[in-house]
Protein backbone atom coordinates (compact mmCIF):
# COMPACT_ATOMS: atom_id res chain seq x y z
CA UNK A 1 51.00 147.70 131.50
CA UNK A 2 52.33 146.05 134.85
CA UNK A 3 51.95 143.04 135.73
CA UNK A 4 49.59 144.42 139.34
CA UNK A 5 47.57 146.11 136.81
CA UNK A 6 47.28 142.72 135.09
CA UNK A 7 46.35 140.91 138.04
CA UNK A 8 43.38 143.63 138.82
CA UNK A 9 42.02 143.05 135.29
CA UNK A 10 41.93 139.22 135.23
CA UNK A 11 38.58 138.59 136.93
CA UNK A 12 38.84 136.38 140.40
CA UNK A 13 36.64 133.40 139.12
CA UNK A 14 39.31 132.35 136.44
CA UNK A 15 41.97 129.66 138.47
CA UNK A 16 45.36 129.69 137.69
CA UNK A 17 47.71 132.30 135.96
CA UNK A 18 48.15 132.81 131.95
CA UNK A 19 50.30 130.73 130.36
CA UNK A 20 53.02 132.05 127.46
CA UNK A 21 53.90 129.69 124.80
CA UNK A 22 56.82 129.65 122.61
CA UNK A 23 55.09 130.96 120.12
CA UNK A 24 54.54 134.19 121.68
CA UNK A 25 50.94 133.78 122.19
CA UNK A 26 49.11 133.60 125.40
CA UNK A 27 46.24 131.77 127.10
CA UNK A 28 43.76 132.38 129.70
CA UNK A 29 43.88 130.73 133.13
CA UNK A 30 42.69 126.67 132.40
CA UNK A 31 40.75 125.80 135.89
CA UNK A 32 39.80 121.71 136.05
CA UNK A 33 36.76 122.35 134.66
CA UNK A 34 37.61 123.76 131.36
CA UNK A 35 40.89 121.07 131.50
CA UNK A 36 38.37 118.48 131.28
CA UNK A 37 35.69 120.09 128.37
CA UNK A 38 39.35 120.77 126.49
CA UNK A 39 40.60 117.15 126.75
CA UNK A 40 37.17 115.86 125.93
CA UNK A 41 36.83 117.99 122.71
CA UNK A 42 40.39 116.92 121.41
CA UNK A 43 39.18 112.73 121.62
CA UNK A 44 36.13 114.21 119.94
CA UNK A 45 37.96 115.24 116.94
CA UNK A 46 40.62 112.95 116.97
CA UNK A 47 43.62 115.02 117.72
CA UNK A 48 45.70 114.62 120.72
CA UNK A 49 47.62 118.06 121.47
CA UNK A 50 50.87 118.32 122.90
CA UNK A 51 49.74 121.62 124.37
CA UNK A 52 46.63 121.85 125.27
CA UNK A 53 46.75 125.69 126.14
CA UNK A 54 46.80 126.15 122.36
CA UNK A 55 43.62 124.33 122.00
CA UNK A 56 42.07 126.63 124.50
CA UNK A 57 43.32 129.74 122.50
CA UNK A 58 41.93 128.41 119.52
CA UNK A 59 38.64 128.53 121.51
CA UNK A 60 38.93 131.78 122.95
CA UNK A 61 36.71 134.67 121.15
CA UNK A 62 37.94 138.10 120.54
CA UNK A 63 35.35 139.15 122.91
CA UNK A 64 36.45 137.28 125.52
CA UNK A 65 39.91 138.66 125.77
CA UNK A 66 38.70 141.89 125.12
CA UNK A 67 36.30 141.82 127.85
CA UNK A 68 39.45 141.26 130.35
CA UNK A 69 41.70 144.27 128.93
CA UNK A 70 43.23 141.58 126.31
CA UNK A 71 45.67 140.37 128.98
CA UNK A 72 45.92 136.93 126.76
CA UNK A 73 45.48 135.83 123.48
CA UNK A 74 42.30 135.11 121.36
CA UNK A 75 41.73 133.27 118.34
CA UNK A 76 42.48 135.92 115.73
CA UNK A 77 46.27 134.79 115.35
CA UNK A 78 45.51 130.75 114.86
CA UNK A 79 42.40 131.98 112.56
CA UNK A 80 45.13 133.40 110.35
CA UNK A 81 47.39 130.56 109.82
CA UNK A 82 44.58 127.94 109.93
CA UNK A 83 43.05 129.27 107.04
CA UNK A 84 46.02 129.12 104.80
CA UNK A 85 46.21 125.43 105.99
CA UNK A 86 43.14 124.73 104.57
CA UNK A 87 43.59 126.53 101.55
CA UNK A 88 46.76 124.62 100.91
CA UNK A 89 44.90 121.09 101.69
CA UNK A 90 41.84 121.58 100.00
CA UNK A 91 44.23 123.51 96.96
CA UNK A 92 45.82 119.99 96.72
CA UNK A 93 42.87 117.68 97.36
CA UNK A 94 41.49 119.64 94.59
CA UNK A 95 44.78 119.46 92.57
CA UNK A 96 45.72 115.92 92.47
CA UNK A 97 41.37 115.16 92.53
CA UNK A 98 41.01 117.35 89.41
CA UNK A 99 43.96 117.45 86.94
CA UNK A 100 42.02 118.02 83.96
CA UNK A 101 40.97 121.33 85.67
CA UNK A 102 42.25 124.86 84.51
CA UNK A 103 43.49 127.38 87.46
CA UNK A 104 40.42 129.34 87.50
CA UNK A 105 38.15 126.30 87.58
CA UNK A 106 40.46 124.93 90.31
CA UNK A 107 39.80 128.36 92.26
CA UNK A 108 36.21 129.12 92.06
CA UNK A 109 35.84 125.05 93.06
CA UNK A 110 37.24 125.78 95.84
CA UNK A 111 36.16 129.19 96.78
CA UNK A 112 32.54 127.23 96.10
CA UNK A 113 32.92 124.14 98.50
CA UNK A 114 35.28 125.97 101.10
CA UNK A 115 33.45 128.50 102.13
CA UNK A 116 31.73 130.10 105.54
CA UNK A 117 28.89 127.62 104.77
CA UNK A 118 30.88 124.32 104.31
CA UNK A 119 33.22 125.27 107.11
CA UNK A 120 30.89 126.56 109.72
CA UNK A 121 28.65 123.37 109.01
CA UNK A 122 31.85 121.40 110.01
CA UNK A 123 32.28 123.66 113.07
CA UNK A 124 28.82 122.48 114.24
CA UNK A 125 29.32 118.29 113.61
CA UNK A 126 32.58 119.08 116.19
CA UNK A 127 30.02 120.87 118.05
CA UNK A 128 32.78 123.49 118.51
CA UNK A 129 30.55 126.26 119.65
CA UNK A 130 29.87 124.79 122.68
CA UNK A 131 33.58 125.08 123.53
CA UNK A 132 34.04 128.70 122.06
CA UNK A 133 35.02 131.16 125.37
CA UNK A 134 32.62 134.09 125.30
CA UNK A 135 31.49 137.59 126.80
CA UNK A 136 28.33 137.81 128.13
CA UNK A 137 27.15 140.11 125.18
CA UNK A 138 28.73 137.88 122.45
CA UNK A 139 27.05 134.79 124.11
CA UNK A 140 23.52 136.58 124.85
CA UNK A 141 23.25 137.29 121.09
CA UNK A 142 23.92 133.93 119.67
CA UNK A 143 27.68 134.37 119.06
CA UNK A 144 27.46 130.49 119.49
CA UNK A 145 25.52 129.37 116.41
CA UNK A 146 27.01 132.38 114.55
CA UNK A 147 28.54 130.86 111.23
CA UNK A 148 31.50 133.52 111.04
CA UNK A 149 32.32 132.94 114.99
CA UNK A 150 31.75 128.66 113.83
CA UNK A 151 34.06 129.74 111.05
CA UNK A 152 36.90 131.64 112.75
CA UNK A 153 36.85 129.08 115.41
CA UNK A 154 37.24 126.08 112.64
CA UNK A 155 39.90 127.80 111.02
CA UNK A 156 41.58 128.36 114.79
CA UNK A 157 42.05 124.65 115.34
CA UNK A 158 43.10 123.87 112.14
CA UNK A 159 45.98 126.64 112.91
CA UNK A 160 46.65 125.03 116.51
CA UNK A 161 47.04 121.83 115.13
CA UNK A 162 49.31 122.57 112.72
CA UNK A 163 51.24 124.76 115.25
CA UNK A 164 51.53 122.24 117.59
CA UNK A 165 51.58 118.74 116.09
CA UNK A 166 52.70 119.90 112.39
CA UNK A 167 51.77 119.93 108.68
CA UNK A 168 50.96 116.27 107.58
CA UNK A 169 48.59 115.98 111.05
CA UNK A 170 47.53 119.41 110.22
CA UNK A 171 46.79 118.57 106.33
CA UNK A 172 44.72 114.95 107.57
CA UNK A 173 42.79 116.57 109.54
CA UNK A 174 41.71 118.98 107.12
CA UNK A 175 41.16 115.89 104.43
CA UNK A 176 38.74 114.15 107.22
CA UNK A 177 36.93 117.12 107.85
CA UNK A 178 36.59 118.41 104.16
CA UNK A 179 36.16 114.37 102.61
CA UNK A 180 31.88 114.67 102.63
CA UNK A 181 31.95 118.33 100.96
CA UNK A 182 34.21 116.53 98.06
CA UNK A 183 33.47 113.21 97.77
CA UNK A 184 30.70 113.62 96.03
CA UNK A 185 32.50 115.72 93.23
CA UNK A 186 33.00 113.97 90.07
CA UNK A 187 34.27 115.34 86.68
CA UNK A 188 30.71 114.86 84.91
CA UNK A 189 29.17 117.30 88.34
CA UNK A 190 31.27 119.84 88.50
CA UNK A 191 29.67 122.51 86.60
CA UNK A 192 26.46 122.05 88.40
CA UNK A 193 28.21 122.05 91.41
CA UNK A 194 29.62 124.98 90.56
CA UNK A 195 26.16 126.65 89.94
CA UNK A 196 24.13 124.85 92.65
CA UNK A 197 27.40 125.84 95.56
CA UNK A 198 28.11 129.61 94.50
CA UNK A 199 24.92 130.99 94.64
CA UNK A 200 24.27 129.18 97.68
CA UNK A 201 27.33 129.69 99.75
CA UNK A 202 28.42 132.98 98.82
CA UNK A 203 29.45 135.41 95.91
CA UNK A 204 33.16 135.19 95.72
CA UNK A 205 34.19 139.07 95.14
CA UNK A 206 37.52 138.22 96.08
CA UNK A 207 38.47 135.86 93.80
CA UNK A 208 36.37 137.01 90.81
CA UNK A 209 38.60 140.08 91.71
CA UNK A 210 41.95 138.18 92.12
CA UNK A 211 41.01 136.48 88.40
CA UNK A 212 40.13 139.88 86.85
CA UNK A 213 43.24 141.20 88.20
CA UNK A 214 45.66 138.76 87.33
CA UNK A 215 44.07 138.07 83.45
CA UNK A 216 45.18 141.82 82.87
CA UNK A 217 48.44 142.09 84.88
CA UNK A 218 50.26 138.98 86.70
CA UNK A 219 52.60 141.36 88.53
CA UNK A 220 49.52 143.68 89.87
CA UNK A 221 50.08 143.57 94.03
CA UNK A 222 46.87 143.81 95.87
CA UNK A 223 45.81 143.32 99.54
CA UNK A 224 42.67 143.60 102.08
CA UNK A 225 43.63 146.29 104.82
CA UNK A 226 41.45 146.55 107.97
CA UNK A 227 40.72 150.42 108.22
CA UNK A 228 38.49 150.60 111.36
CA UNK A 229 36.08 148.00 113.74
CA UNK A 230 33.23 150.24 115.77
CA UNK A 231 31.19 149.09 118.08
CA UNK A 232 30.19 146.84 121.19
CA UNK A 233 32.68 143.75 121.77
CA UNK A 234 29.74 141.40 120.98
CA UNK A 235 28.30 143.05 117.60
CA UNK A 236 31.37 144.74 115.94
CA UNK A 237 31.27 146.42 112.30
CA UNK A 238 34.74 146.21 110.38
CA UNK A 239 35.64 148.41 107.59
CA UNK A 240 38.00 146.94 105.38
CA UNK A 241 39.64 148.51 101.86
CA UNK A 242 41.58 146.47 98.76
CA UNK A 243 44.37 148.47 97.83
CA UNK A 244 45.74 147.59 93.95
CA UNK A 245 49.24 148.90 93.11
CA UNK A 246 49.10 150.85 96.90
CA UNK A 247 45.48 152.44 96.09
CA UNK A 248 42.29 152.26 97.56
CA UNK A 249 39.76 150.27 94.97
CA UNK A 250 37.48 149.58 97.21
CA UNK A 251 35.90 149.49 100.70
CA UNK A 252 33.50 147.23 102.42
CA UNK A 253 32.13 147.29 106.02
CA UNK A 254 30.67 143.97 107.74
CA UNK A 255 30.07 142.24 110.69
CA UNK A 256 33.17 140.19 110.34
CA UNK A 257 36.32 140.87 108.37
CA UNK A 258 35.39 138.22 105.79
CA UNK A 259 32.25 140.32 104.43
CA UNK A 260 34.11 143.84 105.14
CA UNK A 261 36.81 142.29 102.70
CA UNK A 262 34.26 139.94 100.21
CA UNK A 263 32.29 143.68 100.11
CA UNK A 264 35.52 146.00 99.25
CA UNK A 265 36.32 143.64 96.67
CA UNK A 266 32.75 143.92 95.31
CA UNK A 267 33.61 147.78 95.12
CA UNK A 268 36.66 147.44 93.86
CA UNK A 269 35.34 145.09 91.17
CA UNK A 270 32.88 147.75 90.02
CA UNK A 271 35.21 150.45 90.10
CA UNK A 272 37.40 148.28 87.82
CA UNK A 273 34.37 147.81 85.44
CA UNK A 274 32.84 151.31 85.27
CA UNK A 275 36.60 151.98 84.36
CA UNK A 276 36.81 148.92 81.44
CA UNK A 277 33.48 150.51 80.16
CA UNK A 278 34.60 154.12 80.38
CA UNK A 279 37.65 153.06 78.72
CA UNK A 280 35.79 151.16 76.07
CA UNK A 281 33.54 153.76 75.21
CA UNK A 282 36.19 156.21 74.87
CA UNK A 283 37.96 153.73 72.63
CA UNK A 284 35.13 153.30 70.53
CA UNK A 285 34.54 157.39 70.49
CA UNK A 286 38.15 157.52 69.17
CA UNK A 287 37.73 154.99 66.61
CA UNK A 288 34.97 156.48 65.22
CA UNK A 289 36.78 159.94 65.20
CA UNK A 290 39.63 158.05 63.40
CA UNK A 291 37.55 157.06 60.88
CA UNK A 292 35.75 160.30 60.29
CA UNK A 293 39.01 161.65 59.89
CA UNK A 294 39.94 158.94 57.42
CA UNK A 295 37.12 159.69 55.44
CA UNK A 296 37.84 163.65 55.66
CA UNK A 297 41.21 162.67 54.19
CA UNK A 298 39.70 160.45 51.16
CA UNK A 299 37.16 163.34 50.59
CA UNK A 300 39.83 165.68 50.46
CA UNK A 301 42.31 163.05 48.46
CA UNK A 302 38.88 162.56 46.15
CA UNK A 303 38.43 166.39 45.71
CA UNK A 304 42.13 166.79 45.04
CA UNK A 305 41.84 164.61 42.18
CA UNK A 306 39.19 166.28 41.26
CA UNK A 307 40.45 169.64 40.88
CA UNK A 308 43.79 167.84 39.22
CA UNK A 309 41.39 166.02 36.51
CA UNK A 310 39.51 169.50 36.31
CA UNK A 311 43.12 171.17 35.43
CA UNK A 312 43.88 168.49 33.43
CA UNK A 313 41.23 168.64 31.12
CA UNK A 314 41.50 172.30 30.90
CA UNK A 315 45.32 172.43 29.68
CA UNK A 316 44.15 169.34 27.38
CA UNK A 317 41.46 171.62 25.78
CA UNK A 318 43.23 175.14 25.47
CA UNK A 319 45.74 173.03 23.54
CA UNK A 320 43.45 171.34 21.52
CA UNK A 321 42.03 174.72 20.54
CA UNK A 322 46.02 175.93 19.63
CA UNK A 323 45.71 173.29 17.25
CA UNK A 324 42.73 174.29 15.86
CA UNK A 325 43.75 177.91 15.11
CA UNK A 326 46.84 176.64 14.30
């Protein structure tokens, strides 16, 4: 695409030209306004960026872009990498917090208190939604208090920070923004914790099917693949499939990518179960056909030694008769 045909798609109300980082990724035009509501969120939260067009990309919704032929950057990228920041802090929060803790327990702890819920919940004390970058459809149907938009965008900054001022400011903001949804954790809590936060927050698919997966096979590769999103900018469906060992196990559809993928794992986790119980039953079928056969055998070893005692007695008799005569 030129850049003219660029310049036709980016509507005349936004001041200013996009702005290419080093990073690759682009942002929208910043006019003074939106300079200001950017530099007023980042004292908000504490965090002074070096950049603050990364901020603003962090803030920009998918529909927004889309809605001017994607000629810059959403949030989709920084979404990415800010999640596995927080799932590296809060893994070793959790770590160093817990060390009595197995793997598993460590995992569905944090799948529990890191969650859409906990994270969207954050979203709203940073009052983040009122920064987020809309279309008017997205924005008419209360993308703003959505939790999966207050959820992408959380995990957005995260990922700007951490592209822009680094790990350690990256990993302390995390720990500041996660510290209430922990602190209260204590050793003696946990398991009620665990009850009380997993069937509140969610139903972990994904890693109830990373557990199942790994228990039988630690080398088994598995990963979420987005197969399709349909329809309008502002309510789109995603289909999503987990592939196991390059198969299809499972497939999910959603309003965000999240429950697409937390739904194909659900599948796949079924599949995998019918299978174990299929299996099962077929083991037991064959065990009982082994033993069936085991007792054909001793019933034929029995009647064997039957017809040899039978034989035996005969020849013992015919010569006791010999005798007899004899």
């Amino acid at each position: 695409m030129s850049k003219k045909k660029k310049e036709e798609i980016v509507p005349k109300v936004l001041v200013g030209e996009t702005i290419t980082l080093k990073e690759g990724l682009i942002s929208c035009p910043i006019d003074a306004p939106r300079r200001r509501v950017l530099q007023a969120f980042q004292k908000n939260i504490g965090v002074t960026f070096n950049r603050i067009e990364i901020l603003n990309i962090a803030l920009t919704h998918s529909s927004y872009s889309r809605s001017y032929g994607k000629v810059f950057d959403d949030n989709e990228k920084l979404e990415f990498m800010g999640d596995a920041v927080i799932e590296l802090s809060s893994s070793t929060l959790l770590f160093h917090k817990f060390p009595s803790l197995s793997e598993g327990e460590l995992t569905k702890l944090r799948a529990s208190v890191v969650c859409q819920n906990s994270l969207a919940k954050i979203a709203r004390h940073l009052k983040i939604g009122d920064k987020l970058l809309f279309d008017y459809g997205e924005e008419s149907t209360g993308g703003r208090e959505r939790d999966s938009n207050l959820e992408d965008a959380f995990e957005s900054v995260v990922g700007a920070i951490y592209l822009d001022l680094g790990w350690e400011t990256a990993r302390e903001f995390v720990f500041k923004q996660l510290e209430p949804e922990f602190k209260n954790l204590t050793d003696e809590n946990i398991a009620e914790k665990f009850q009380k936060t997993l069937q509140k927050n969610l139903s972990d698919y994904k890693s109830a099917l990373q557990e199942m997966l790994m228990a039988e096979d630690p080398t088994i590769k598995f990963e979420y693949v987005e197969l399709s999103m349909e329809g309008p900018p502002h309510q789109p469906t995603f289909e999503h499939a987990v592939k196991i060992n390059g198969k299809i196990m499972g497939i999910g559809t959603g309003t965000s990518k999240k429950f697409a993928e937390q739904e194909a794992a659900k599948k796949a986790i079924q599949k995998l179960q019918r299978r174990k119980k299929k299996k099962a039953e077929s083991d037991v079928e064959k065990a009982e056909s082994d033993v069936e056969n085991v007792d054909l055998k001793v019933a034929d070893a029995e009647s064997e030694i039957t017809d040899k005692e039978s034989e035996v007695a005969k020849t013992e008799s015919k010569e006791l008769i010999t005798d007899t005569e004899k």
